[in-house]
N, C-alpha and C. Protein backbone atom coordinates (compact mmCIF):
# COMPACT_ATOMS: atom_id res chain seq x y z
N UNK A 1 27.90 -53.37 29.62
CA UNK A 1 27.05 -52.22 29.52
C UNK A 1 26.88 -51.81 28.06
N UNK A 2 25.72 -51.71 27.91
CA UNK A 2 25.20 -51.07 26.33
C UNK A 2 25.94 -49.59 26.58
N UNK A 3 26.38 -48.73 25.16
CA UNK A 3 26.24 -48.14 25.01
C UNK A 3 24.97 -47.30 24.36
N UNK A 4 24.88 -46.18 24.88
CA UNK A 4 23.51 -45.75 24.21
C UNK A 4 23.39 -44.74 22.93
N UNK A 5 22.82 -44.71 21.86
CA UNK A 5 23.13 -43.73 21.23
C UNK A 5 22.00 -42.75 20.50
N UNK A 6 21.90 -42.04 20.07
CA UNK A 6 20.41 -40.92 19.76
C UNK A 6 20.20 -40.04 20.46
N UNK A 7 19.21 -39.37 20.26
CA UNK A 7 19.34 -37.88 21.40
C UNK A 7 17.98 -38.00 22.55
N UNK A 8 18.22 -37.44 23.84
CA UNK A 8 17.18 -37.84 24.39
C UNK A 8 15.95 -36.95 24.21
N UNK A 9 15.06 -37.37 24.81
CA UNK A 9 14.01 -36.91 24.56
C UNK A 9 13.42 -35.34 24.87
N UNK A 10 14.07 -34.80 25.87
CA UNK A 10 14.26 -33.17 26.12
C UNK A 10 14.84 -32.81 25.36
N UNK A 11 15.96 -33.26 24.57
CA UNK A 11 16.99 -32.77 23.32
C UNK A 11 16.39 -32.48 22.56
N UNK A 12 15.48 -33.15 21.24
CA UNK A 12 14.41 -33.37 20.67
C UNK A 12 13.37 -32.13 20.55
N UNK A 13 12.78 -32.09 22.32
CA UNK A 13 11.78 -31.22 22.30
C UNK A 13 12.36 -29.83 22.29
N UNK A 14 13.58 -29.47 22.40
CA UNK A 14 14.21 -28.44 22.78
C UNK A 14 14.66 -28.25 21.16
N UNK A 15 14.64 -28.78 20.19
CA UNK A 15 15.34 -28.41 18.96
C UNK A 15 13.77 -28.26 18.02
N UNK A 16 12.73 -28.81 18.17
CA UNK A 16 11.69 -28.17 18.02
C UNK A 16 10.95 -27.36 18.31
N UNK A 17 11.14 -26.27 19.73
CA UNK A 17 10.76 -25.30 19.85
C UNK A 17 11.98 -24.19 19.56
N UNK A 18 12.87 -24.43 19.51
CA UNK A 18 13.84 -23.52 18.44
C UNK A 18 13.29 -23.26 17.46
N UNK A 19 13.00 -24.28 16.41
CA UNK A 19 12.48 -24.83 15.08
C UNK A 19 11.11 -23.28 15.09
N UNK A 20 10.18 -24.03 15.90
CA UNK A 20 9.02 -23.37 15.88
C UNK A 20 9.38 -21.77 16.53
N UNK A 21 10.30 -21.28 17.02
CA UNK A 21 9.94 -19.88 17.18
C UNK A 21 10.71 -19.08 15.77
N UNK A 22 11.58 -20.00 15.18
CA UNK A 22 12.31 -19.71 14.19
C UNK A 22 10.86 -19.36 12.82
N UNK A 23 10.43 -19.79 12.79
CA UNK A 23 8.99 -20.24 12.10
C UNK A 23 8.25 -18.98 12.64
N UNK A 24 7.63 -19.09 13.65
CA UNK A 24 6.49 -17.96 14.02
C UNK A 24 7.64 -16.16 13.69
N UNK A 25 8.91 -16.20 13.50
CA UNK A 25 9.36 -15.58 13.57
C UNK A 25 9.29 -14.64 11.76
N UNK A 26 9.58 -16.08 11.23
CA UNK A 26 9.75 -16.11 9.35
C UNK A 26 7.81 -15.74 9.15
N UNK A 27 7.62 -16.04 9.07
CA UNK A 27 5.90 -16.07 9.43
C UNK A 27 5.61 -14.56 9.30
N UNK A 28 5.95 -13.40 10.33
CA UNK A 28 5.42 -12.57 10.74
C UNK A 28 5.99 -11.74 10.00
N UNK A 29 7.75 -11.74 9.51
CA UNK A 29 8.12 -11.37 8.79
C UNK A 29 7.91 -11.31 7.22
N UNK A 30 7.39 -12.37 6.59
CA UNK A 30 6.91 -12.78 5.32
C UNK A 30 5.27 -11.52 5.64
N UNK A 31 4.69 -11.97 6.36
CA UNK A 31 3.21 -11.09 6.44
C UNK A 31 3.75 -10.02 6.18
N UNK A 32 4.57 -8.99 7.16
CA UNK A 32 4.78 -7.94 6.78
C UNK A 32 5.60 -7.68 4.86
N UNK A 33 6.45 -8.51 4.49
CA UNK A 33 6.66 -8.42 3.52
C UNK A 33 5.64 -8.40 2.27
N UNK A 34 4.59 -9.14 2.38
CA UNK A 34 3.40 -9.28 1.49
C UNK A 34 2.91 -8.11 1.40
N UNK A 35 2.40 -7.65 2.84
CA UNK A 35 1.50 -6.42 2.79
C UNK A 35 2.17 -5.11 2.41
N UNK A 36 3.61 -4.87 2.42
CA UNK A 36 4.08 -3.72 1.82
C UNK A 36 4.14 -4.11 0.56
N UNK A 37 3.97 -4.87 -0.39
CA UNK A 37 4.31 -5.08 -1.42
C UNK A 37 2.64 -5.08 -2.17
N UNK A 38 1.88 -5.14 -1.32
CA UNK A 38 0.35 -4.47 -1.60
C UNK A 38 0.41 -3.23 -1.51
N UNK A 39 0.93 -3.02 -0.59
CA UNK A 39 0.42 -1.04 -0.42
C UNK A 39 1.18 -0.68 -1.42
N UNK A 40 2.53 -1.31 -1.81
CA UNK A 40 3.32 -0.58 -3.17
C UNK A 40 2.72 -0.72 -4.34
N UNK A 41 1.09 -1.00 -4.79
CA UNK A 41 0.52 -1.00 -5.87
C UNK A 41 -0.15 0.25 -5.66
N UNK A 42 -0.33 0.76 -4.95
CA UNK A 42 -0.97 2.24 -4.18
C UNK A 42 -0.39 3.05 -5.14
N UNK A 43 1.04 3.58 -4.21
CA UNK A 43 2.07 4.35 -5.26
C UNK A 43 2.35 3.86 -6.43
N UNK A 44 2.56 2.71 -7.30
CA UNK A 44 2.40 2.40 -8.56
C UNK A 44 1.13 3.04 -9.43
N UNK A 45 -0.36 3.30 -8.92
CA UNK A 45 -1.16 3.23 -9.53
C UNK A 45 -1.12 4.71 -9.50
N UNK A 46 -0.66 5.31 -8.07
CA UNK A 46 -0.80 7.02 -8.12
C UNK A 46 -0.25 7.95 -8.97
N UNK A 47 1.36 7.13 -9.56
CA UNK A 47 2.16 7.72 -10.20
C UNK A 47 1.63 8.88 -11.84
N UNK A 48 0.70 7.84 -12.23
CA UNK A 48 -0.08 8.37 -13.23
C UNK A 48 -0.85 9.66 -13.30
N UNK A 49 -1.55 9.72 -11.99
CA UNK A 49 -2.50 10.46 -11.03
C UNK A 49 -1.52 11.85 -11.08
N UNK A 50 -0.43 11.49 -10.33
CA UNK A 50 0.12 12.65 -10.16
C UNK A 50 0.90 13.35 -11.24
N UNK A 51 1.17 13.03 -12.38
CA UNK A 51 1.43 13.29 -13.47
C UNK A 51 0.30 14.04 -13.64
N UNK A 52 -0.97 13.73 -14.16
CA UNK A 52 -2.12 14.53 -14.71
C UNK A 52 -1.74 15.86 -13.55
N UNK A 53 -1.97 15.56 -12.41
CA UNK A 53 -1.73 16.91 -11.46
C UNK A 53 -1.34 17.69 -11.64
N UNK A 54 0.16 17.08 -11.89
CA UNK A 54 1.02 18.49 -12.58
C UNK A 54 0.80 19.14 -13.53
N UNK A 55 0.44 18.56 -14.71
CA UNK A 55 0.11 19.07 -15.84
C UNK A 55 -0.88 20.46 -15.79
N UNK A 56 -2.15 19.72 -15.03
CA UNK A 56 -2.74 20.84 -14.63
C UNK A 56 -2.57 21.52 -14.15
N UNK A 57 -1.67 21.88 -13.09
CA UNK A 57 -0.97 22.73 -12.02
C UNK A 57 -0.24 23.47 -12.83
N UNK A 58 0.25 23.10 -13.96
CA UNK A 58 1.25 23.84 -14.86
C UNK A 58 0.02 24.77 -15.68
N UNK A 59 -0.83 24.27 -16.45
CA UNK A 59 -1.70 25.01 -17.22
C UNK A 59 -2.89 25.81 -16.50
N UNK A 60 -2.86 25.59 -15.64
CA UNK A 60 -4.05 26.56 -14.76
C UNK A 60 -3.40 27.28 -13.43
N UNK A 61 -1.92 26.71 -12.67
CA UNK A 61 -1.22 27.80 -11.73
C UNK A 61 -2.17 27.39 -10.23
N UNK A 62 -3.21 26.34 -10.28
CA UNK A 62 -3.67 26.00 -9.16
C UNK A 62 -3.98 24.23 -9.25
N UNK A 63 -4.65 23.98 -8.14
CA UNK A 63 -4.83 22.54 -8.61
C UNK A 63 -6.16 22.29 -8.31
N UNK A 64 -6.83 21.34 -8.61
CA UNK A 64 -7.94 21.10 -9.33
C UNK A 64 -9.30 21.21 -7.70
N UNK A 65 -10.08 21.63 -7.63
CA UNK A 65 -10.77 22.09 -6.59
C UNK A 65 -12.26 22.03 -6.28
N UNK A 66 -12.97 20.97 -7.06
CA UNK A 66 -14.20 20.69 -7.06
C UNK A 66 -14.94 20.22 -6.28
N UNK A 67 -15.87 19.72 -6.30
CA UNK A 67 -16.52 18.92 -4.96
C UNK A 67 -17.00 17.51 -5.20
N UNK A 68 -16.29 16.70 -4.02
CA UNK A 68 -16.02 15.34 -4.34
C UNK A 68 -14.81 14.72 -4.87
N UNK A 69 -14.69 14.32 -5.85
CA UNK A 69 -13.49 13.58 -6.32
C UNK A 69 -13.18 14.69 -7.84
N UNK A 70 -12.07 14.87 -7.99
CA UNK A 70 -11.18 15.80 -8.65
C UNK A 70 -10.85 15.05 -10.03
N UNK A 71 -11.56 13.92 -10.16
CA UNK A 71 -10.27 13.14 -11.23
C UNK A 71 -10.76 13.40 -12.52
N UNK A 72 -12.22 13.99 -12.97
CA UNK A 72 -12.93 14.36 -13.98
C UNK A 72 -12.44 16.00 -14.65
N UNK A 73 -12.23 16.61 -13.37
CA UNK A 73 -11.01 17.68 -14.08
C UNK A 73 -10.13 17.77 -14.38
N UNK A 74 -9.45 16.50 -13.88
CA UNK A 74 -8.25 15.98 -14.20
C UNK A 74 -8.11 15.30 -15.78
N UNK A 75 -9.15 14.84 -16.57
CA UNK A 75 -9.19 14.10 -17.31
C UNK A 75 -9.31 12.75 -17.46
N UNK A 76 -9.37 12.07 -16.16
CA UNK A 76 -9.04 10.67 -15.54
C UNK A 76 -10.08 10.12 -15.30
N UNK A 77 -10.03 9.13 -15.75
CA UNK A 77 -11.29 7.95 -15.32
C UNK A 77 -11.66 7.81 -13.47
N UNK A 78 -13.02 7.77 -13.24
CA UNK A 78 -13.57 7.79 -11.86
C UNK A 78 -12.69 6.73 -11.18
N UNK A 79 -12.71 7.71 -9.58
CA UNK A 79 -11.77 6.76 -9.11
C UNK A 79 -12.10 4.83 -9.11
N UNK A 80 -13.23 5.19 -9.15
CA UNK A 80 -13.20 3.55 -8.91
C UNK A 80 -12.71 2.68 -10.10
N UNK A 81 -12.51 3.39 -11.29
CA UNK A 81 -12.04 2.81 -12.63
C UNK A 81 -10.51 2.44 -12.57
N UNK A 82 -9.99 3.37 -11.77
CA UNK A 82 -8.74 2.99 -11.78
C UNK A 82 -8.08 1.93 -10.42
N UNK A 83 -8.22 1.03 -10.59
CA UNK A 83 -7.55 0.07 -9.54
C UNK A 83 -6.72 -1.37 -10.40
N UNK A 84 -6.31 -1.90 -9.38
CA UNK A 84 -5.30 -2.97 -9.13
C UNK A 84 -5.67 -4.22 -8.49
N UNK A 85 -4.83 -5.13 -8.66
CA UNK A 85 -5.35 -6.24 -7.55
C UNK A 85 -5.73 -5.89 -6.11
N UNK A 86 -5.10 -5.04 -5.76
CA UNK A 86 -5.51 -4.47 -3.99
C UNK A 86 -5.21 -3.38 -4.21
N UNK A 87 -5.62 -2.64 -4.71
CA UNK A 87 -6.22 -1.10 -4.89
C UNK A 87 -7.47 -1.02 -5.03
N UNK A 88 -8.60 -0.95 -4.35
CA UNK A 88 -10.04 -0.60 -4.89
C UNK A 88 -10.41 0.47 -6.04
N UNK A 89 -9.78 1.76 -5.45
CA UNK A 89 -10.03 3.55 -6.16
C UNK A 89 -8.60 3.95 -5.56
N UNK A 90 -8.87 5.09 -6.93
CA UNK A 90 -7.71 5.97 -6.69
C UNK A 90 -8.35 7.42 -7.54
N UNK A 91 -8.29 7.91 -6.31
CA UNK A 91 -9.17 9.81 -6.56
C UNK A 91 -8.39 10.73 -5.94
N UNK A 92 -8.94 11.95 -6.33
CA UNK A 92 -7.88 13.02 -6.21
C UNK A 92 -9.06 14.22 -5.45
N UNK A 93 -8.51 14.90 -4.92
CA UNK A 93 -9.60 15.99 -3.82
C UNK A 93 -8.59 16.98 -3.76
N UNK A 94 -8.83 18.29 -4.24
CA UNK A 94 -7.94 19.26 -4.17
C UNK A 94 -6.29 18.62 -4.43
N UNK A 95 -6.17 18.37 -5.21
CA UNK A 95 -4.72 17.57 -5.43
C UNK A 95 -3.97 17.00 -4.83
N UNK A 96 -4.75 16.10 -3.71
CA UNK A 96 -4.18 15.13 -3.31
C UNK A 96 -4.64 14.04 -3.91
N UNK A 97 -3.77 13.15 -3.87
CA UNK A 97 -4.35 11.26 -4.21
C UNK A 97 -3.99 10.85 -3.38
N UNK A 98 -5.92 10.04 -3.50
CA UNK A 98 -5.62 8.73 -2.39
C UNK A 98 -5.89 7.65 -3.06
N UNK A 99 -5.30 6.69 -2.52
CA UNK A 99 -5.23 4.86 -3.42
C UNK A 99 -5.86 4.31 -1.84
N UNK A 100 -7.04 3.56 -1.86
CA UNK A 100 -7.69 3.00 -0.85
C UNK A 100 -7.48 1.46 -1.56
N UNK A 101 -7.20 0.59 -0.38
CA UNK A 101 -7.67 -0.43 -0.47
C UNK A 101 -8.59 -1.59 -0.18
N UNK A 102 -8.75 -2.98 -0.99
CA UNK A 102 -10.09 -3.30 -0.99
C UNK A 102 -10.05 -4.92 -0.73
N UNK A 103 -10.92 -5.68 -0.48
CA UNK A 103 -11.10 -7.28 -0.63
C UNK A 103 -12.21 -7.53 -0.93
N UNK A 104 -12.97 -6.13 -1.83
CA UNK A 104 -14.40 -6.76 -2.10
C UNK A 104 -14.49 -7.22 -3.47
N UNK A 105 -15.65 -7.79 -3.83
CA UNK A 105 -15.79 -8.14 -4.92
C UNK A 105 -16.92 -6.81 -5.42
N UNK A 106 -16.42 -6.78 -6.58
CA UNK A 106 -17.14 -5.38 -7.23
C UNK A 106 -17.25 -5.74 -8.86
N UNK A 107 -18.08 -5.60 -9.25
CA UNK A 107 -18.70 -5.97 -10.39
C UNK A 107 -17.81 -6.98 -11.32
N UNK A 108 -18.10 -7.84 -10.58
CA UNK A 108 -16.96 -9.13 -11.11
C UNK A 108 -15.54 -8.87 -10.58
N UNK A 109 -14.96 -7.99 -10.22
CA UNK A 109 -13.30 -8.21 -9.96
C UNK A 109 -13.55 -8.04 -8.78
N UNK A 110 -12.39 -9.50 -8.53
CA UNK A 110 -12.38 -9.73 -7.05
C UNK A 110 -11.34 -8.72 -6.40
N UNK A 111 -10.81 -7.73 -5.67
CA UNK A 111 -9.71 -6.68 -4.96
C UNK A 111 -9.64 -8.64 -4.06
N UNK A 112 -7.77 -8.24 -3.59
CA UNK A 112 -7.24 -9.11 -3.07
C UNK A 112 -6.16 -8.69 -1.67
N UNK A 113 -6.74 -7.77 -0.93
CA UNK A 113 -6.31 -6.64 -0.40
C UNK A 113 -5.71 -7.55 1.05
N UNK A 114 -4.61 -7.73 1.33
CA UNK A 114 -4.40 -8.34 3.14
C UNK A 114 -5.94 -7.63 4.02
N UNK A 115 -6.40 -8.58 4.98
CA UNK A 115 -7.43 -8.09 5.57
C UNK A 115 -6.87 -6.66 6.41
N UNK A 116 -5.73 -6.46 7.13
CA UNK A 116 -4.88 -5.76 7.81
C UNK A 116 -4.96 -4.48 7.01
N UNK A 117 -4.67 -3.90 5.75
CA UNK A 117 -4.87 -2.86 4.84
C UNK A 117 -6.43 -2.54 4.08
N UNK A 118 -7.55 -3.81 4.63
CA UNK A 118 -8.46 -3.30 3.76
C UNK A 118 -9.42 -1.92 4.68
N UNK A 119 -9.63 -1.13 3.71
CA UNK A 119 -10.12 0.06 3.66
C UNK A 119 -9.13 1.19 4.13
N UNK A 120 -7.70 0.85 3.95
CA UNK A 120 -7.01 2.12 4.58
C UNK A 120 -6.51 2.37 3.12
N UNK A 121 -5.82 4.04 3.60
CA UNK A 121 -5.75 4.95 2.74
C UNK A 121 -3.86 5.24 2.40
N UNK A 122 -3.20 5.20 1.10
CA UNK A 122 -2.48 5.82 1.20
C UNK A 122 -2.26 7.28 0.45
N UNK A 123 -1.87 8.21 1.02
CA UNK A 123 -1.86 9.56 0.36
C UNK A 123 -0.96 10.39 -0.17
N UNK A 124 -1.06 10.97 -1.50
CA UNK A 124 0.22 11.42 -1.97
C UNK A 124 -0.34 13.15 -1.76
N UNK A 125 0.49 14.02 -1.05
CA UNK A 125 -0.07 15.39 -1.61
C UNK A 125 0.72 16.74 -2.18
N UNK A 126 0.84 17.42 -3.27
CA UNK A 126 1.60 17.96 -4.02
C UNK A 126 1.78 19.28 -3.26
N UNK A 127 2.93 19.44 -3.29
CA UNK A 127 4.12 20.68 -3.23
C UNK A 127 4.64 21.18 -4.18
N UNK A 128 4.24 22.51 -4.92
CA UNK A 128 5.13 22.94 -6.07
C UNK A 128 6.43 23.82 -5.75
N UNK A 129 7.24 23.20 -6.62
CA UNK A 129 8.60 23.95 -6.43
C UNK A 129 9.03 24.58 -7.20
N UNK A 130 8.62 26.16 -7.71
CA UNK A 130 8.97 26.83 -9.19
C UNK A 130 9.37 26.27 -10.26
N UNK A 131 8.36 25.21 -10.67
CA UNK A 131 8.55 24.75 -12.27
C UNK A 131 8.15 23.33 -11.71
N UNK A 132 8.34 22.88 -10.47
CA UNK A 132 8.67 21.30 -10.63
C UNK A 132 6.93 21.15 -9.30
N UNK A 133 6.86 19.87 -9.13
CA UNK A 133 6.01 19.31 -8.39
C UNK A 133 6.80 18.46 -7.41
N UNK A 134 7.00 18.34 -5.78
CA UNK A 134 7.49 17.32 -5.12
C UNK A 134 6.38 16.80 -4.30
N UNK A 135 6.12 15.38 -4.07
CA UNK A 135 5.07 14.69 -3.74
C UNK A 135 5.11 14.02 -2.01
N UNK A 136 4.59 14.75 -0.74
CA UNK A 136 4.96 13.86 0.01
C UNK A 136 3.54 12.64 0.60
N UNK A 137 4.47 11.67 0.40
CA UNK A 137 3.55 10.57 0.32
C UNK A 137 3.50 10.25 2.18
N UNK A 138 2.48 9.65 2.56
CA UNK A 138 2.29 9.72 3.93
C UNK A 138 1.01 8.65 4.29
N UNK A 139 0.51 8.34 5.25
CA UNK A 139 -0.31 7.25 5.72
C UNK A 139 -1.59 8.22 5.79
N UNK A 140 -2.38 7.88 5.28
CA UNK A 140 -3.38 8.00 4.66
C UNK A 140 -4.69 7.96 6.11
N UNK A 141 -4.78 6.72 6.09
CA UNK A 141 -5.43 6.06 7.56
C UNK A 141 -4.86 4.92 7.29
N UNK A 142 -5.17 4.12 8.86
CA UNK A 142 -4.93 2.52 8.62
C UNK A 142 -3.50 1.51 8.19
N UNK A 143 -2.40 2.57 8.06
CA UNK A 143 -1.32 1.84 7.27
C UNK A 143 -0.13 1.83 8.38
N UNK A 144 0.26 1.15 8.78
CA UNK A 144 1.63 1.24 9.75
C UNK A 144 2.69 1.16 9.14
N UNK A 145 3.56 2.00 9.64
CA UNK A 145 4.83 2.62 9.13
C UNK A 145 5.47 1.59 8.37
N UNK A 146 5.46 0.98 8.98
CA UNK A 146 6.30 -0.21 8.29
C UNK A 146 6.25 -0.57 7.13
N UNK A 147 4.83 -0.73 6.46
CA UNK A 147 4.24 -1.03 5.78
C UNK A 147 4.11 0.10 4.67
N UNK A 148 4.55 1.17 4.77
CA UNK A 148 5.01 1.95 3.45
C UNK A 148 5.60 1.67 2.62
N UNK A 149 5.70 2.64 1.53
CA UNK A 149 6.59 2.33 0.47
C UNK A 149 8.20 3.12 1.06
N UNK A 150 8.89 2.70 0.90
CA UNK A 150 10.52 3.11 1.38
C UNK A 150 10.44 4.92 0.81
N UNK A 151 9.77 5.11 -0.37
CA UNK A 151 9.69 6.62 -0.42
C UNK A 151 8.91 7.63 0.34
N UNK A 152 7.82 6.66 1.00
CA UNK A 152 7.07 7.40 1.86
C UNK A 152 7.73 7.06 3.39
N UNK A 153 8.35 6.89 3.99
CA UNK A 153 9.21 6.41 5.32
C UNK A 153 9.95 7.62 5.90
């Protein structure tokens, strides 16, 4: 009698669908990792934003209240001037900021936005605390929890 040796053929198929859910698993996880690490150019780009805020909030005792986008009383370039690889605009409306994101192409720069985040909003909006400013950051539209920045969670 031969001995036989190698694995059979159910063995095989059974260590490749391990394989593959291990995979669809890394997969879904990596996606979500990408796309928070897009929306964290949001709060990177706002940080600036909300600086000017305060400032003004300090020298005028209110915050900025115009109609439309706020960022010209602010001193700040139109929102659409200020973006990122997947940030389209970042504008301010009664002192909040919002950082929207984008995948369009706009006067030569391509936005590189996950399709999943394009056109949603993330929002920072100011709370003054006798002398200081605290910012709570929050989902805007369109953004699942997950997918925040760990300061907004």
């Amino acid at each position: 009698m031969k001995n036989q040796q190698g694995f059979t053929l159910i063995e095989l198929m059974i260590v490749v669908a391990i394989i593959a859910i291990l995979a669809a698993i890394a997969i879904s996880q990596y996606q979500d990792y990408v796309i928070r690490s897009q929306v964290s150019e949001g709060s990177s780009l706002a940080d600036g934003v909300k600086t000017a805020i305060g400032e003004f909030y300090n020298n005028y005792g209110r915050f900025p209240n115009g109609t439309g986008s706020d960022n010209a009383s602010l001193g700040l370039a139109q929102p659409e001037s200020i973006i990122g690889t997947y940030v389209g605009s970042v504008g301010v409306h009664n002192g909040t900021v919002f950082a929207w994101y984008s995948d369009a192409l706009v006067a030569g720069h391509q936005f590189k936005a996950n399709t999943a985040i394009v056109g949603a909003r993330l929002q920072f909006a100011p709370t003054p605390n006798a002398g200081s400013m605290s910012w709570i950051c929050s989902n805007g539209a369109g953004l699942q929890d997950k997918w925040l920045p760990a300061s907004c969670r």
